[in-house]
PDB file of N, CA and C in Angstrom:
ATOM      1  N   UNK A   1      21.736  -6.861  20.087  1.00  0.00           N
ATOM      2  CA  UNK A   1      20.586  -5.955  20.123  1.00  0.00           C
ATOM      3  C   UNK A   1      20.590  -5.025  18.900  1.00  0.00           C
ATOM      4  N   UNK A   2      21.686  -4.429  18.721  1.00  0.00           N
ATOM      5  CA  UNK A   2      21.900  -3.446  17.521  1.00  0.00           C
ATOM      6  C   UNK A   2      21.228  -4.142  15.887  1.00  0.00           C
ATOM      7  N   UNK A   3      21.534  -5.710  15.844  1.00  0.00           N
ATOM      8  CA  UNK A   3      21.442  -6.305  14.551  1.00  0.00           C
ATOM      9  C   UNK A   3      19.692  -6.231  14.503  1.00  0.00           C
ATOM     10  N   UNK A   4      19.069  -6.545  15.840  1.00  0.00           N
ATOM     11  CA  UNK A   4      17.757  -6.944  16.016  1.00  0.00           C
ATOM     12  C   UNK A   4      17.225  -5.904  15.583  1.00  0.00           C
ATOM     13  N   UNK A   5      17.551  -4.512  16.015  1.00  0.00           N
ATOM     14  CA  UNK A   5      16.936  -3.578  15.893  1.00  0.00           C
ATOM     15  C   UNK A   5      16.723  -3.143  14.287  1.00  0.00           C
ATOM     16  N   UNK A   6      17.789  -2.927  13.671  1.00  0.00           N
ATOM     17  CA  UNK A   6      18.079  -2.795  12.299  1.00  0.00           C
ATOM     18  C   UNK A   6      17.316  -3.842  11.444  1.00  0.00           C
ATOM     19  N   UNK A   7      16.701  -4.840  11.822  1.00  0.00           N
ATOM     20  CA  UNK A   7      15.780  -5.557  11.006  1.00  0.00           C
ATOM     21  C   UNK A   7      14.948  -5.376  11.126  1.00  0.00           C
ATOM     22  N   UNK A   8      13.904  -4.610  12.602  1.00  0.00           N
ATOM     23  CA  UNK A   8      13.021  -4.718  13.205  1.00  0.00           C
ATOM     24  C   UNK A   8      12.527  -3.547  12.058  1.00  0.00           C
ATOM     25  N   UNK A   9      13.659  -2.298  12.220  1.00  0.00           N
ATOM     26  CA  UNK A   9      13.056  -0.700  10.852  1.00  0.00           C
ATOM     27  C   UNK A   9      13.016  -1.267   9.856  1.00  0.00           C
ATOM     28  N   UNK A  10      13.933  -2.320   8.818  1.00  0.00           N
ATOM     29  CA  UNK A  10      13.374  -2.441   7.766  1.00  0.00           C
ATOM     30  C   UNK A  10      12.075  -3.705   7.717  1.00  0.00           C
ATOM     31  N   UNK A  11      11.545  -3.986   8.493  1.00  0.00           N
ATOM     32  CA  UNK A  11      10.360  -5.038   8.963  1.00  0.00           C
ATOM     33  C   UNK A  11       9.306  -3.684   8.982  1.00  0.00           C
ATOM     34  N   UNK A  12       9.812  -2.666  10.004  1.00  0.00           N
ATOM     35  CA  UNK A  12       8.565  -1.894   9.753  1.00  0.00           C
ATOM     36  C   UNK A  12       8.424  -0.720   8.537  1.00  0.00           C
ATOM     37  N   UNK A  13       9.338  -0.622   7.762  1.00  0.00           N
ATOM     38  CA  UNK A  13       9.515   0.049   6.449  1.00  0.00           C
ATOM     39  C   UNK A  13       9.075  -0.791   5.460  1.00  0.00           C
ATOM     40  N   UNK A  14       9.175  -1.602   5.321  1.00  0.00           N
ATOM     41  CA  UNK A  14       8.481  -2.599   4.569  1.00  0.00           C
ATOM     42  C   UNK A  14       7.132  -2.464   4.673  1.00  0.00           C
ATOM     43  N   UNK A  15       6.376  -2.961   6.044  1.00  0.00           N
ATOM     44  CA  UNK A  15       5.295  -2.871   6.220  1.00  0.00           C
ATOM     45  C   UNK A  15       4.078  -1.873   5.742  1.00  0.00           C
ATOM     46  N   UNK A  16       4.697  -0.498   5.524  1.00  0.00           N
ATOM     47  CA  UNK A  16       4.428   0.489   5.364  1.00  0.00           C
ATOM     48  C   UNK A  16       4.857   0.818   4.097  1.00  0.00           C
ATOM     49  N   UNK A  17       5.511   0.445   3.134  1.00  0.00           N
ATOM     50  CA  UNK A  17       5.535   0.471   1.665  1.00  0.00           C
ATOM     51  C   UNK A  17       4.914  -0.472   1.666  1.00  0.00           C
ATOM     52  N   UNK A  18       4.305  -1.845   2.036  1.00  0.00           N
ATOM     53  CA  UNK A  18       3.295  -2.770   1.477  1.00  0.00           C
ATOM     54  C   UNK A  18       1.556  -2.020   1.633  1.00  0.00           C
ATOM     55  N   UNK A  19       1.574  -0.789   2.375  1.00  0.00           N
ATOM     56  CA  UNK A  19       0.192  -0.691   2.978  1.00  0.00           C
ATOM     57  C   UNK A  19      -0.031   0.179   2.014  1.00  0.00           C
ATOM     58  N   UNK A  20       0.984   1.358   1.635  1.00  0.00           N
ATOM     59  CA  UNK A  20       0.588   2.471   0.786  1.00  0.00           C
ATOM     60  C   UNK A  20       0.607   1.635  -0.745  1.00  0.00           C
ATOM     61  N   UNK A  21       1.257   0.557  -1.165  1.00  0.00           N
ATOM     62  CA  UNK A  21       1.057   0.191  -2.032  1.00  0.00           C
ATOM     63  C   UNK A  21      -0.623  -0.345  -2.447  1.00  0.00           C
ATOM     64  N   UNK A  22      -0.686  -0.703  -1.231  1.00  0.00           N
ATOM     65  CA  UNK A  22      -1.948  -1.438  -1.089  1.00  0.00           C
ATOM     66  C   UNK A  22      -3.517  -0.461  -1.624  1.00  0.00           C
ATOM     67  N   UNK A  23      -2.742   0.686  -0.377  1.00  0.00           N
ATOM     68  CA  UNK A  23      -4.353   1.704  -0.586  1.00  0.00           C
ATOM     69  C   UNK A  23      -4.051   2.262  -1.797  1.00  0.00           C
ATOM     70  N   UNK A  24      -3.101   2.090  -2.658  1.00  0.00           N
ATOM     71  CA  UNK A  24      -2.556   3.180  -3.959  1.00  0.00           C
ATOM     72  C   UNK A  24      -3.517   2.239  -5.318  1.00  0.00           C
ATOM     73  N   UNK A  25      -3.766   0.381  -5.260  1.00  0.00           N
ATOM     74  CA  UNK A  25      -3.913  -0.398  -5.791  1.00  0.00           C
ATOM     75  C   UNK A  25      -5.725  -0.177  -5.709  1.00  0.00           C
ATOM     76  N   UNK A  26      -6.279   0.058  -4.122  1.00  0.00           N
ATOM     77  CA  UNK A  26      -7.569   0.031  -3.811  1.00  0.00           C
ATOM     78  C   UNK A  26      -8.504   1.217  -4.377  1.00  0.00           C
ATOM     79  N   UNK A  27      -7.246   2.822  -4.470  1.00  0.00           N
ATOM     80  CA  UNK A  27      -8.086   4.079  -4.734  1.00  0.00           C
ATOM     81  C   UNK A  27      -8.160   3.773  -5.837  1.00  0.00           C
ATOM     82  N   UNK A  28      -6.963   2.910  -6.663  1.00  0.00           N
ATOM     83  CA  UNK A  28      -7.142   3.200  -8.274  1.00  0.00           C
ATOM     84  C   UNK A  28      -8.237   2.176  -8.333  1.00  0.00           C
ATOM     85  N   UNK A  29      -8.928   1.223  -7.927  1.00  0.00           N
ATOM     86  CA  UNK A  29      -9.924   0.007  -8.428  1.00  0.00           C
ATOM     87  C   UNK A  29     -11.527   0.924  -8.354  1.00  0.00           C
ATOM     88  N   UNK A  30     -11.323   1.765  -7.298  1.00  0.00           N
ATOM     89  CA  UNK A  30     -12.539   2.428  -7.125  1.00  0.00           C
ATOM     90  C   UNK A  30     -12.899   3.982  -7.940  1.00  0.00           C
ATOM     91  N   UNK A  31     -11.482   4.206  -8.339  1.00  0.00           N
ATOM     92  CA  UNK A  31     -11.729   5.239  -9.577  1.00  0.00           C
ATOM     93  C   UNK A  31     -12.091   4.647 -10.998  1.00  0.00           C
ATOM     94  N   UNK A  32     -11.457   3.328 -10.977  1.00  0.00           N
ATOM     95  CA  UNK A  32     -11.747   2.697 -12.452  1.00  0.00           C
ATOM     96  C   UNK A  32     -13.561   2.565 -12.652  1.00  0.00           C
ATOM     97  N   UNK A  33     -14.162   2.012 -11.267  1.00  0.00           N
ATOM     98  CA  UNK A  33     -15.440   1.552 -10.485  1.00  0.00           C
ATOM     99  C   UNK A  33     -16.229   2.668 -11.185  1.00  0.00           C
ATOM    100  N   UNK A  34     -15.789   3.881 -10.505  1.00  0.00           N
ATOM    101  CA  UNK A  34     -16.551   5.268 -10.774  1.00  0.00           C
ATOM    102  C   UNK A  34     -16.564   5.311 -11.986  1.00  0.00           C
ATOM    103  N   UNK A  35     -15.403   5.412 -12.893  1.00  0.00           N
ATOM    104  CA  UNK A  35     -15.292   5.655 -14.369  1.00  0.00           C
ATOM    105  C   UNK A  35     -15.900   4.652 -15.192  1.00  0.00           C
ATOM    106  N   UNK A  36     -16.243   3.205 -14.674  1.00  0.00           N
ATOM    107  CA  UNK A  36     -17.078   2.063 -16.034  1.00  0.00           C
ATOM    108  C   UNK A  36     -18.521   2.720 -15.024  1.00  0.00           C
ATOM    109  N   UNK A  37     -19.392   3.492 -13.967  1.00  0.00           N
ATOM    110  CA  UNK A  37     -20.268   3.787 -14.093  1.00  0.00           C
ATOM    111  C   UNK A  37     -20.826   4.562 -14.522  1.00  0.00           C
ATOM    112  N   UNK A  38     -19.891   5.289 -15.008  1.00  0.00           N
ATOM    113  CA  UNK A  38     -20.270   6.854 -15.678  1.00  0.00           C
ATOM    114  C   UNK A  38     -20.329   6.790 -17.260  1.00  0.00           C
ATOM    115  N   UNK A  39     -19.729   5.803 -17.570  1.00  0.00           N
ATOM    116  CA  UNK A  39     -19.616   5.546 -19.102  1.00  0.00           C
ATOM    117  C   UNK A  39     -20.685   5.099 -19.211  1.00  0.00           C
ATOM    118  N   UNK A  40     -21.571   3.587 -18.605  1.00  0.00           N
ATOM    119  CA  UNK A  40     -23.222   3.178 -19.065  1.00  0.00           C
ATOM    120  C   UNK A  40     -23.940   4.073 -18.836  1.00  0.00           C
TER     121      UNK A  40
END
């Protein structure tokens, strides 16, 4: 049980550095978005 568990936190630590990576990848696409509309 102990081993299960200890994979299960870094399964859900992972998960959660993949998500903030994610929304960190999405805010920057939609600031770039904002910034090529403001330039035309």
């Amino acid at each position: 049980m102990g081993d299960s568990t200890g994979s299960m936190m870094y399964m859900f630590g992972a998960v959660i550095l993949i998500y903030f990576i994610g929304m960190g990848i999405y805010q920057l696409c939609i600031y770039i978005k904002k910034k090529w509309k403001n330039r035309r």
